[in-house]
PDB file of N, CA and C in Angstrom:
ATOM      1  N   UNK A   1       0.846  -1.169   0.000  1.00  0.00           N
ATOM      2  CA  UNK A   1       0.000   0.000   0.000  1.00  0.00           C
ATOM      3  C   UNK A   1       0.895   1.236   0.000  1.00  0.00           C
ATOM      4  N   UNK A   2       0.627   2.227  -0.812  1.00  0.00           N
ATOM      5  CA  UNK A   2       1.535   3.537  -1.308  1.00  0.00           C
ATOM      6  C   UNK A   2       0.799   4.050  -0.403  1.00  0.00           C
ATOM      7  N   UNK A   3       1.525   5.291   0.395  1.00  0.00           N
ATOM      8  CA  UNK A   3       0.729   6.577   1.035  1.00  0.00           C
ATOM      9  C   UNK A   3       2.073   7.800   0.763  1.00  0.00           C
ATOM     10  N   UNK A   4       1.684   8.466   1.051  1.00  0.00           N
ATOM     11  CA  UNK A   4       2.367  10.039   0.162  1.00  0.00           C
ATOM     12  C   UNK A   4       2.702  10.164   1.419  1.00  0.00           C
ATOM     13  N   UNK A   5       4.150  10.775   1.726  1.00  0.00           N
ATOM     14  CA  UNK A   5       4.838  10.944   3.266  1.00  0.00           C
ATOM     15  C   UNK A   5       4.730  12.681   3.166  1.00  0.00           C
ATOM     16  N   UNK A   6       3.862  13.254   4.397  1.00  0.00           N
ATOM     17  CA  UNK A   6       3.298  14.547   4.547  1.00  0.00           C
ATOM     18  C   UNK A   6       4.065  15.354   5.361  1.00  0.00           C
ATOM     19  N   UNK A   7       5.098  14.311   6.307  1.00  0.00           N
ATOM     20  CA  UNK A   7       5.666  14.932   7.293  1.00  0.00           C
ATOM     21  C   UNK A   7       6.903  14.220   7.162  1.00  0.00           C
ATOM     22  N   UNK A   8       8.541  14.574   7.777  1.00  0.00           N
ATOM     23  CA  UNK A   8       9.693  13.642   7.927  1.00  0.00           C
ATOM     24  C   UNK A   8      10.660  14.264   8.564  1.00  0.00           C
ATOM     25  N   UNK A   9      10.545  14.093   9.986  1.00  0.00           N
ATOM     26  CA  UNK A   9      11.182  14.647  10.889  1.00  0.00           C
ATOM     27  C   UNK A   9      12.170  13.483  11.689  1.00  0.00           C
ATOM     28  N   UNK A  10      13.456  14.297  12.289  1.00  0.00           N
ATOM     29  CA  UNK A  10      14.415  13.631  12.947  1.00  0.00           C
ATOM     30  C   UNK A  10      14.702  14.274  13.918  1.00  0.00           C
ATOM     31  N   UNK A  11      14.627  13.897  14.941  1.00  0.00           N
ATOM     32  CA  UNK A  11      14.701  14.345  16.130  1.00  0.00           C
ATOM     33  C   UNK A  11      16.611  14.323  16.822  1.00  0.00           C
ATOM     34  N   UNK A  12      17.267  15.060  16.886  1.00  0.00           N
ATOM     35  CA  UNK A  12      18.732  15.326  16.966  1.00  0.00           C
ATOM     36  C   UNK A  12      18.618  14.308  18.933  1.00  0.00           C
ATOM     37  N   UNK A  13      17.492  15.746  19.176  1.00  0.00           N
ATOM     38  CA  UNK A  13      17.541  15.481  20.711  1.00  0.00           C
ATOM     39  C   UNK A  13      17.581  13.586  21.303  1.00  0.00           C
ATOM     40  N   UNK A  14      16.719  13.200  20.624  1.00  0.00           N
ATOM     41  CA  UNK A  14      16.440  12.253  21.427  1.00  0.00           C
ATOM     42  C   UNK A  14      16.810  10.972  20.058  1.00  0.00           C
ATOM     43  N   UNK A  15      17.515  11.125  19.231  1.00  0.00           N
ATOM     44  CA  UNK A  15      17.517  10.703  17.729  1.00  0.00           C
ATOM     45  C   UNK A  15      16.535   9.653  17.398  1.00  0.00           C
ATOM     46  N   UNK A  16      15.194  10.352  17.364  1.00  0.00           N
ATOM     47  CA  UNK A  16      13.672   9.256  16.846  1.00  0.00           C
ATOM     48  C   UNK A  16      13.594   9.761  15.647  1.00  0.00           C
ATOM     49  N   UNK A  17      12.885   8.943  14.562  1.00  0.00           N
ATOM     50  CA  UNK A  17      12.640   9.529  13.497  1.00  0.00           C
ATOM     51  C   UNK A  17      11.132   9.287  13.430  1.00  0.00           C
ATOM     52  N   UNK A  18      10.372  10.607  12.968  1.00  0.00           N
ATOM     53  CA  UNK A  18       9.053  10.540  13.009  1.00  0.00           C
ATOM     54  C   UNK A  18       8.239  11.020  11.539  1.00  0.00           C
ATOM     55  N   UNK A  19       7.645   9.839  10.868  1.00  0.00           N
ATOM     56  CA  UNK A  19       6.942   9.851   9.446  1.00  0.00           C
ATOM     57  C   UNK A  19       5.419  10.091   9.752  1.00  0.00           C
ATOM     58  N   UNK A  20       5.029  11.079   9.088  1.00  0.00           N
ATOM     59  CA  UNK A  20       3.882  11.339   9.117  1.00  0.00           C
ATOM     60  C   UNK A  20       2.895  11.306   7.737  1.00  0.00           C
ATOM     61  N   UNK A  21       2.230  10.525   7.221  1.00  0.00           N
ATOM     62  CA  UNK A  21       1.676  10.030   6.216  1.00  0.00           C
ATOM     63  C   UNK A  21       0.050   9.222   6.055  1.00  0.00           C
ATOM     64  N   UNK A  22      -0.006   9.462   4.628  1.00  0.00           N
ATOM     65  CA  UNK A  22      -1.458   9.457   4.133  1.00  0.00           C
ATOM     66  C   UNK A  22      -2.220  10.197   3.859  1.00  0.00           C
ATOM     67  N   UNK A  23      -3.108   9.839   2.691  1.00  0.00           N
ATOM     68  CA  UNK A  23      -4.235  10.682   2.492  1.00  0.00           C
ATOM     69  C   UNK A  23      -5.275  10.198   3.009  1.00  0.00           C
ATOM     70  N   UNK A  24      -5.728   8.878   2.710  1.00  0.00           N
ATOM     71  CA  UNK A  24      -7.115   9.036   3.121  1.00  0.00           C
ATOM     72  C   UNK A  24      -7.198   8.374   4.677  1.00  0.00           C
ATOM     73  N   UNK A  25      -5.875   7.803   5.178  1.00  0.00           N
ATOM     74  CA  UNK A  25      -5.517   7.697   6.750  1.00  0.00           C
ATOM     75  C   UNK A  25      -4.808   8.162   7.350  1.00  0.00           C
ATOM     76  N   UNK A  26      -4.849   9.007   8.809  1.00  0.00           N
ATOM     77  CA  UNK A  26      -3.575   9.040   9.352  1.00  0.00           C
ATOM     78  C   UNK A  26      -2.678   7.814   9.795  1.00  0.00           C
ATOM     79  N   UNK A  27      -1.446   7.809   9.150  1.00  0.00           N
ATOM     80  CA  UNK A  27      -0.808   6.533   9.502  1.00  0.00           C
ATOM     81  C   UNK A  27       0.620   7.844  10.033  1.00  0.00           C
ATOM     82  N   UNK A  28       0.931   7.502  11.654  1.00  0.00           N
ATOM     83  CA  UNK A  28       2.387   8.206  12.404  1.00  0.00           C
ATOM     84  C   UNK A  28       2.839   6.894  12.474  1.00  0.00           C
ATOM     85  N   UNK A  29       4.381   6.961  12.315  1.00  0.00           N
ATOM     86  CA  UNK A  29       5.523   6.498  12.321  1.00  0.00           C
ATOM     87  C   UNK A  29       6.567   7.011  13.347  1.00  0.00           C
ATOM     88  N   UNK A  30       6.999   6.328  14.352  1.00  0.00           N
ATOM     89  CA  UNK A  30       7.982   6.356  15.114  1.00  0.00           C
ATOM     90  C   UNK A  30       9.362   5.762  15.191  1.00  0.00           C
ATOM     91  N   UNK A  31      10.306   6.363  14.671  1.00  0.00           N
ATOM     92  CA  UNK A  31      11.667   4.882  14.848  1.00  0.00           C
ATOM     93  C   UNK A  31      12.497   5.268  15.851  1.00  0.00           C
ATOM     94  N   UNK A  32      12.283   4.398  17.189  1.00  0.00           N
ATOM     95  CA  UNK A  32      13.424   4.465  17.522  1.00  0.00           C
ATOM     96  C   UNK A  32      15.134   4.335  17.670  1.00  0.00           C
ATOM     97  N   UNK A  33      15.623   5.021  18.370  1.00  0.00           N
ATOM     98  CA  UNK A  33      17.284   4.343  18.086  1.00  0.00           C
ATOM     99  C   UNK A  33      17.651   2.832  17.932  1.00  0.00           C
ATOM    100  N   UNK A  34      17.040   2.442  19.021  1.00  0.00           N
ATOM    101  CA  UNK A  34      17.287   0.900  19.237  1.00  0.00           C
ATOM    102  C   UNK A  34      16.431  -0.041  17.654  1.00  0.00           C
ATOM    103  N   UNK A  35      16.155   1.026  17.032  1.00  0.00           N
ATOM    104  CA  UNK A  35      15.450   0.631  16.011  1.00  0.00           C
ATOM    105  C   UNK A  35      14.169  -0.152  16.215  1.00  0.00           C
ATOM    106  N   UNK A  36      13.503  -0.235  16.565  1.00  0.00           N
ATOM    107  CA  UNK A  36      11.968  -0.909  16.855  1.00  0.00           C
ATOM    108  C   UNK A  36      11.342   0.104  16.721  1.00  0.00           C
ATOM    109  N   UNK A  37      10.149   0.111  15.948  1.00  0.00           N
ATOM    110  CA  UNK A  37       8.868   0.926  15.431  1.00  0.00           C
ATOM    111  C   UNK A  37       7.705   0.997  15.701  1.00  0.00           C
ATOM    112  N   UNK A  38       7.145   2.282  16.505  1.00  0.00           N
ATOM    113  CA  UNK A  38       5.307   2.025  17.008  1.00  0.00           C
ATOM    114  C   UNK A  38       4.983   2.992  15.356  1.00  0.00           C
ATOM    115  N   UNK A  39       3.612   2.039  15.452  1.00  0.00           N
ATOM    116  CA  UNK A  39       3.048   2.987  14.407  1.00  0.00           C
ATOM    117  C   UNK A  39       1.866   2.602  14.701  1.00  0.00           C
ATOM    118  N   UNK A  40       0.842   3.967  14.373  1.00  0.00           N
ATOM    119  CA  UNK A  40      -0.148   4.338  15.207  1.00  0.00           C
ATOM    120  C   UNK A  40      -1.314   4.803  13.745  1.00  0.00           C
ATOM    121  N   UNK A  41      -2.558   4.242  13.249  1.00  0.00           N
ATOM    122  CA  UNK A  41      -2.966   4.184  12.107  1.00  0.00           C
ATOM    123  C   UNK A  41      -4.443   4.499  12.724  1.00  0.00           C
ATOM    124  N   UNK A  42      -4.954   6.134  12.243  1.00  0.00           N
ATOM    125  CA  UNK A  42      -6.116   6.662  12.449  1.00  0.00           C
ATOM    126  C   UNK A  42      -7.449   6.471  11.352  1.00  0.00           C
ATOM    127  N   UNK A  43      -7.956   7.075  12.218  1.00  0.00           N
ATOM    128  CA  UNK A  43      -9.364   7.715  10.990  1.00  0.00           C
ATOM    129  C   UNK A  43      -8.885   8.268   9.989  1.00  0.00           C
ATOM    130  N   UNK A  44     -10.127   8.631   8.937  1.00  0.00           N
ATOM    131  CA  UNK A  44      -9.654   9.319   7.957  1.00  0.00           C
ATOM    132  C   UNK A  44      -9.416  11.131   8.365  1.00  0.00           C
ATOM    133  N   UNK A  45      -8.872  11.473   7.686  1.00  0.00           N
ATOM    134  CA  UNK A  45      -8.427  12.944   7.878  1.00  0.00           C
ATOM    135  C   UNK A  45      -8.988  13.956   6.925  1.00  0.00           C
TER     136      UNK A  45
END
């Protein structure tokens, strides 16, 4: 499934990387350092 990435932020402070994406869902993306990933998939927007 393609979704268009709306947001793509890196966090220096705490080094997370945070994807923010979709059109017709919110789908957030979290990576942590240790590398393991929450991702958190909403309503439509």
């Amino acid at each position: 499934m393609k979704q268009d990435i709306l947001l793509f932020f890196y966090d220096e402070d705490t080094n997370k990387f945070f994807i923010l994406a979709g059109k017709k869902a919110r789908i957030e993306v979290t990576v942590y350092p240790d590398s393991t990933a929450e991702v958190e998939i909403g309503d439509e927007i």
